[in-house]
C-alpha atoms as a PDB file:
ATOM      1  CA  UNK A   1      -4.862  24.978 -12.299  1.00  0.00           C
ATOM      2  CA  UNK A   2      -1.481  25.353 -11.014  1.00  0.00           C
ATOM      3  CA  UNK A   3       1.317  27.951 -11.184  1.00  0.00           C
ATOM      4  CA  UNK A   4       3.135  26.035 -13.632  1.00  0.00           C
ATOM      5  CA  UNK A   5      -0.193  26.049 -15.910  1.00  0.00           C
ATOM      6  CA  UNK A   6      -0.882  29.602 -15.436  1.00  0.00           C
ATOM      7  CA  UNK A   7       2.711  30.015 -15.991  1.00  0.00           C
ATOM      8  CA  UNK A   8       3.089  28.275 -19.588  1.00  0.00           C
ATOM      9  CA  UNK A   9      -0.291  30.297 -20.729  1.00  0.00           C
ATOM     10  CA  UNK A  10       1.351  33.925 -19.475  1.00  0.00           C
ATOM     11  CA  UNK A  11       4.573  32.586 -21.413  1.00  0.00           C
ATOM     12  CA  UNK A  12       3.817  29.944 -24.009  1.00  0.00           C
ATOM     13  CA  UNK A  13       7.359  30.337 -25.646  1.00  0.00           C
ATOM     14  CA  UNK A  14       9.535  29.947 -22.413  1.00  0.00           C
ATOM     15  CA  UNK A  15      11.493  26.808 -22.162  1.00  0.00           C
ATOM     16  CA  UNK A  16      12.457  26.073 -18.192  1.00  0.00           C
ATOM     17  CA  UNK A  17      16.232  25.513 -17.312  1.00  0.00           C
ATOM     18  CA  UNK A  18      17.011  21.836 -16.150  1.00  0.00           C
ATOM     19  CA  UNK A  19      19.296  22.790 -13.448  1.00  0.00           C
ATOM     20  CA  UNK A  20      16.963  24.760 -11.697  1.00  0.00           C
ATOM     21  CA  UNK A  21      14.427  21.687 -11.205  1.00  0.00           C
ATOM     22  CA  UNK A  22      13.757  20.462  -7.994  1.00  0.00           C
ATOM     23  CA  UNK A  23      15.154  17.041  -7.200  1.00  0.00           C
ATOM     24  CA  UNK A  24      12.312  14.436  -7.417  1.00  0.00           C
ATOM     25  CA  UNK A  25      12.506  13.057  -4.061  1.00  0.00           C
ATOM     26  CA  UNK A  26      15.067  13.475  -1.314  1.00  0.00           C
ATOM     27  CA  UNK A  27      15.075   9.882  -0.215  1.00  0.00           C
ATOM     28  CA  UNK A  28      16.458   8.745  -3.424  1.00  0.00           C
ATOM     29  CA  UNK A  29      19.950   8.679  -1.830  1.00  0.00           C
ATOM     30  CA  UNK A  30      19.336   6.855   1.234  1.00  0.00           C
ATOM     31  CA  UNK A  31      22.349   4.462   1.842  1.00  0.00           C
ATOM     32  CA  UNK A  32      20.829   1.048   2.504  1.00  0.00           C
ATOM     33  CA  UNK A  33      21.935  -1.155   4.665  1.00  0.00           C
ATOM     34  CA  UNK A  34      22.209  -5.494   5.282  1.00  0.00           C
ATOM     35  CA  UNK A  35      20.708  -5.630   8.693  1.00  0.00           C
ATOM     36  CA  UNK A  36      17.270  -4.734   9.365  1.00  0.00           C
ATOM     37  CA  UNK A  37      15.640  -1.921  11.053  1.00  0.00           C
ATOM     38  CA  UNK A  38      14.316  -2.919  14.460  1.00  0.00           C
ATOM     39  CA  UNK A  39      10.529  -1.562  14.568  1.00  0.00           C
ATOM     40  CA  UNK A  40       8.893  -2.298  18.466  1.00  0.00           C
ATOM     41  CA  UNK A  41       6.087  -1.056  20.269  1.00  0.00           C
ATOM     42  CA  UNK A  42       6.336   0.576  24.055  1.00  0.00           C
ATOM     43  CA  UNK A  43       4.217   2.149  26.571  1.00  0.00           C
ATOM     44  CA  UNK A  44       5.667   5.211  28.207  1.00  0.00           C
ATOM     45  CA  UNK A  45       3.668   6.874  30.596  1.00  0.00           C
ATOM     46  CA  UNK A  46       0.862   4.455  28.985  1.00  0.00           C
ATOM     47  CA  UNK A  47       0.658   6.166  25.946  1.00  0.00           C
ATOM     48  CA  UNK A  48       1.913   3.589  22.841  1.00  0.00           C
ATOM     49  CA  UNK A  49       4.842   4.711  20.636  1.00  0.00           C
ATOM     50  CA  UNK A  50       6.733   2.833  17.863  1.00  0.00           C
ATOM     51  CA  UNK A  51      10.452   3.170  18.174  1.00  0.00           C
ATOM     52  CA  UNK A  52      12.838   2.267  15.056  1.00  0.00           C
ATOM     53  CA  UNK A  53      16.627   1.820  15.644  1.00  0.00           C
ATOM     54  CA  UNK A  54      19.251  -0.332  13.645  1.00  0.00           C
ATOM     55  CA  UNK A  55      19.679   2.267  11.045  1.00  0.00           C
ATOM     56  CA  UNK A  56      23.549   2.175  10.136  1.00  0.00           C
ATOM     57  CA  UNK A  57      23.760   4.855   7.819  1.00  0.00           C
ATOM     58  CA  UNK A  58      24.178   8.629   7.910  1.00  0.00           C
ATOM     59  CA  UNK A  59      22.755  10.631  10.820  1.00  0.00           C
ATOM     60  CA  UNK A  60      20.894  13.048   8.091  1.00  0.00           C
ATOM     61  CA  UNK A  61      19.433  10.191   6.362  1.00  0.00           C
ATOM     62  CA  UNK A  62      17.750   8.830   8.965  1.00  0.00           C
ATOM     63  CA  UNK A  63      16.316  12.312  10.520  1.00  0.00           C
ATOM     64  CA  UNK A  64      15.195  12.662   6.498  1.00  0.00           C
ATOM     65  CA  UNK A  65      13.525   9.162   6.954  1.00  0.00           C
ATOM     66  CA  UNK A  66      11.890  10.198  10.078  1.00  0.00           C
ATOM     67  CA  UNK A  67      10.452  13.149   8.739  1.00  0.00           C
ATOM     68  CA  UNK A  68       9.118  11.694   5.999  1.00  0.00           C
ATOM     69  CA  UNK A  69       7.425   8.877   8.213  1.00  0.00           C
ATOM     70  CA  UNK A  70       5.777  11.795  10.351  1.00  0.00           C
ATOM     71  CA  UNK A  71       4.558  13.586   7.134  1.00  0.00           C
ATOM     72  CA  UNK A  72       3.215  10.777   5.411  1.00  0.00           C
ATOM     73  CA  UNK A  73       1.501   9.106   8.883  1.00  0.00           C
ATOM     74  CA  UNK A  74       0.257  12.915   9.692  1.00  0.00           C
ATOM     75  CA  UNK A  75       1.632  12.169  13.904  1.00  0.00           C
ATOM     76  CA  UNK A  76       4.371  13.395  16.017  1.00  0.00           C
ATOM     77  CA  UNK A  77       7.530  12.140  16.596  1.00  0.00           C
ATOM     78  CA  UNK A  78      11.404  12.863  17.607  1.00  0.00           C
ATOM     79  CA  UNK A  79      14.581  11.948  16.533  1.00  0.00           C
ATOM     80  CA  UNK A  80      17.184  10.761  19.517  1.00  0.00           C
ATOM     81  CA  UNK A  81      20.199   8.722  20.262  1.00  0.00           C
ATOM     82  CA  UNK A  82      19.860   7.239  16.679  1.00  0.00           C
ATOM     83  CA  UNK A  83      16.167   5.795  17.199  1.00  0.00           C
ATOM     84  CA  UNK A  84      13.201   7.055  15.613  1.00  0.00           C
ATOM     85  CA  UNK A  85      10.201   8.130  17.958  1.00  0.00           C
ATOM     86  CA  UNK A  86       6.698   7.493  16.546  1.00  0.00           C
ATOM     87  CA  UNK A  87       3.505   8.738  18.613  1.00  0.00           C
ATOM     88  CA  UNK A  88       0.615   5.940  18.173  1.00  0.00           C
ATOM     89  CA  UNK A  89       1.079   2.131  17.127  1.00  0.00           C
ATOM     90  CA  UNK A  90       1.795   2.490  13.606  1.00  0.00           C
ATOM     91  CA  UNK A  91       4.359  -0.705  13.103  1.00  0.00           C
ATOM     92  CA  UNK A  92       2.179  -1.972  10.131  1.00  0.00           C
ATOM     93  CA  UNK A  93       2.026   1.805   8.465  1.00  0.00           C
ATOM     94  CA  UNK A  94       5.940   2.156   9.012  1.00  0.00           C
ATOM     95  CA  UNK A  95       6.980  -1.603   7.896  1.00  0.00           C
ATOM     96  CA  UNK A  96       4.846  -1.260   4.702  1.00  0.00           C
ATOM     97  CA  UNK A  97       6.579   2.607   4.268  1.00  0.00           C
ATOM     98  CA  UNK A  98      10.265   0.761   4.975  1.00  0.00           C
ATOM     99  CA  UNK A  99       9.715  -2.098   2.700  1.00  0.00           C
ATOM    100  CA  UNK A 100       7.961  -0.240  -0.233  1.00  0.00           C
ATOM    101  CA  UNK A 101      11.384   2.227   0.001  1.00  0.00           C
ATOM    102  CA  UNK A 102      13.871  -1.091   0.368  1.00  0.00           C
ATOM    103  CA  UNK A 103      14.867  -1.565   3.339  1.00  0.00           C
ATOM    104  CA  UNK A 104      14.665  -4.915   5.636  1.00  0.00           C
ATOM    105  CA  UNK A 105      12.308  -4.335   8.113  1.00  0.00           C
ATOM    106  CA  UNK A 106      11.995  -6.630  11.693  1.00  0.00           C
ATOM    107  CA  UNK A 107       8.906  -6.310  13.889  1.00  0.00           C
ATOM    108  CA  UNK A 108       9.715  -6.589  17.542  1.00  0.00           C
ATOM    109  CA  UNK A 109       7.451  -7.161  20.453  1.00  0.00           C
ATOM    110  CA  UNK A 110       4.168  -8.807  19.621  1.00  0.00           C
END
């Protein structure tokens, strides 16, 4: 049971205000774009990473995007110089996460 639940038995009669529901999901206004975002695969100092770049939009959107990609794949990461900076190999994970959001995806290196 959740505090909405325990809420609606304390107050059976109590109809919630619209305006102060929280937005369903913040990616909803992601701009999309034509081109597709560039997903590759490095080594640096021979541990793997997955890098996305090509993102045209809005700064915020993208660090929103990359947050979301670390929370869903549970792993670290950093935003920088407009790339996207995924610890582990996860190109499959993050294509399937892209595509099932919209966007064009294109897998890079191998």
């Amino acid at each position: 049971m959740d505090l909405q639940d325990q809420l609606k038995q304390l107050f059976p009669d109590h109809k919630p205000d619209p305006s102060t529901q929280e937005p369903e999901e913040e990616t909803q206004g992601l701009w999309m774009q034509e081109d597709p975002i560039i997903c590759k695969y490095e080594k640096r100092k021979g541990k793997p990473i997955t890098i996305l770049e090509g993102y045209t939009g809005a700064t915020e959107d993208f660090k929103t995007l990359a947050k979301e990609i670390k929370t869903t794949l549970s792993v670290g990461g950093s935003f920088k110089d407009d790339k996207i900076m995924i610890q582990g190999d996860f190109r499959d994970k993050i294509m399937e996460i892209l595509k099932d959001k919209g966007f064009q995806v294109k897998r890079v290196g191998g």
